[in-house]
Protein backbone atom coordinates (compact mmCIF):
# COMPACT_ATOMS: atom_id res chain seq x y z
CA UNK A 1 -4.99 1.39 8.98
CA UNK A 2 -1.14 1.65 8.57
CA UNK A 3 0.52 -0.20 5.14
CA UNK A 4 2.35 -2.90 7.55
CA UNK A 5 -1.46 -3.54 8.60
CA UNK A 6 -3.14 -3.13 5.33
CA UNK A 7 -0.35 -5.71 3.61
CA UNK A 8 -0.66 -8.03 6.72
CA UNK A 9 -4.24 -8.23 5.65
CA UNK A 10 -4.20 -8.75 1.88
CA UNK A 11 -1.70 -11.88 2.84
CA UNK A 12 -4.34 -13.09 4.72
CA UNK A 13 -7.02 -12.62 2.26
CA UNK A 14 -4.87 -14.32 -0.42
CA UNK A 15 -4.64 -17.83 1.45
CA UNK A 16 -8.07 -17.71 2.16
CA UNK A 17 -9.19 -17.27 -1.61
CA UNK A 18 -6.46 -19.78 -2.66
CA UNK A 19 -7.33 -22.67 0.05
CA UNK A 20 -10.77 -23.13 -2.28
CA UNK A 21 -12.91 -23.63 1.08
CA UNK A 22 -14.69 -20.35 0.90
CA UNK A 23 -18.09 -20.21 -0.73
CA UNK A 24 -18.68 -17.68 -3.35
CA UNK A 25 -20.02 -14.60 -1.99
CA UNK A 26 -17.38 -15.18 1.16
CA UNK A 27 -14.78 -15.41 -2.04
CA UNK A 28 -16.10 -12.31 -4.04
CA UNK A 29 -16.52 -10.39 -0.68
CA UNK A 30 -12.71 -11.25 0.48
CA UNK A 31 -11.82 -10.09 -3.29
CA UNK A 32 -13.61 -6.72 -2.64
CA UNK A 33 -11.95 -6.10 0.46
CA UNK A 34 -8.72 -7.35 -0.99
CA UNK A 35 -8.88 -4.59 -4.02
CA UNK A 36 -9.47 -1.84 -1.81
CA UNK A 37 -6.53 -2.46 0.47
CA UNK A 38 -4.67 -3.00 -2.70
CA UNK A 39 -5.50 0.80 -3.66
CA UNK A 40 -5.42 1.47 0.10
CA UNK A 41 -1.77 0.88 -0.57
CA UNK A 42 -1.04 2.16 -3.93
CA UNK A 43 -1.87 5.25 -2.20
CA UNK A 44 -0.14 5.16 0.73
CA UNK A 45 2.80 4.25 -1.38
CA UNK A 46 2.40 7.48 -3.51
CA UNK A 47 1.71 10.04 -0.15
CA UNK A 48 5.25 8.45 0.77
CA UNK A 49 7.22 8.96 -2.33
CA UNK A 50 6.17 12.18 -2.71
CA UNK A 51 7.39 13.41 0.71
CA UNK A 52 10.61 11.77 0.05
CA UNK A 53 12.57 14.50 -0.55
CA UNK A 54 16.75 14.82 -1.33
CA UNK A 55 18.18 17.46 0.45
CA UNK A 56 20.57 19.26 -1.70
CA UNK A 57 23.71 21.28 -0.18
CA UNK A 58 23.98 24.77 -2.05
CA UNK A 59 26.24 28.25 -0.63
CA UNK A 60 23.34 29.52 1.30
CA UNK A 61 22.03 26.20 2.47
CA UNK A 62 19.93 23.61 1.43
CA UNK A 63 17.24 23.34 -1.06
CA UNK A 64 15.12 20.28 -1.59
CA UNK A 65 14.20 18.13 -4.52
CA UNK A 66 11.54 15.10 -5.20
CA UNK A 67 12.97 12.08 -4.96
CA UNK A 68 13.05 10.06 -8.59
């Protein structure tokens, strides 16, 4: 699942919990699924910031640095 996708789907999940017409286990199931996309996420957010990279111009080229 791509972030755009996973996101897409966590909206979703949130306006079903907060319209109150889901029974319980249909709430704590949506929750489930809606904490794993969360970290889904999270990680897919952290794979991309760490192949951000700067490039940096030096004499014999370029070198490149993490992105802060």
């Amino acid at each position: 699942m791509k972030f755009e996708e996973a996101l897409e789907r966590i909206e979703e999940i949130v306006k079903r919990l907060e319209s109150g017409d889901l029974e319980l286990d249909e709430s704590i199931k949506l929750f489930e699924e809606g904490m794993r996309l969360v970290k889904e996420c999270e990680r897919m957010l952290d794979e991309a910031e760490k192949k951000v990279e700067i490039l940096i111009k030096e004499e014999n080229g370029y070198r490149t640095e993490p992105f802060e």
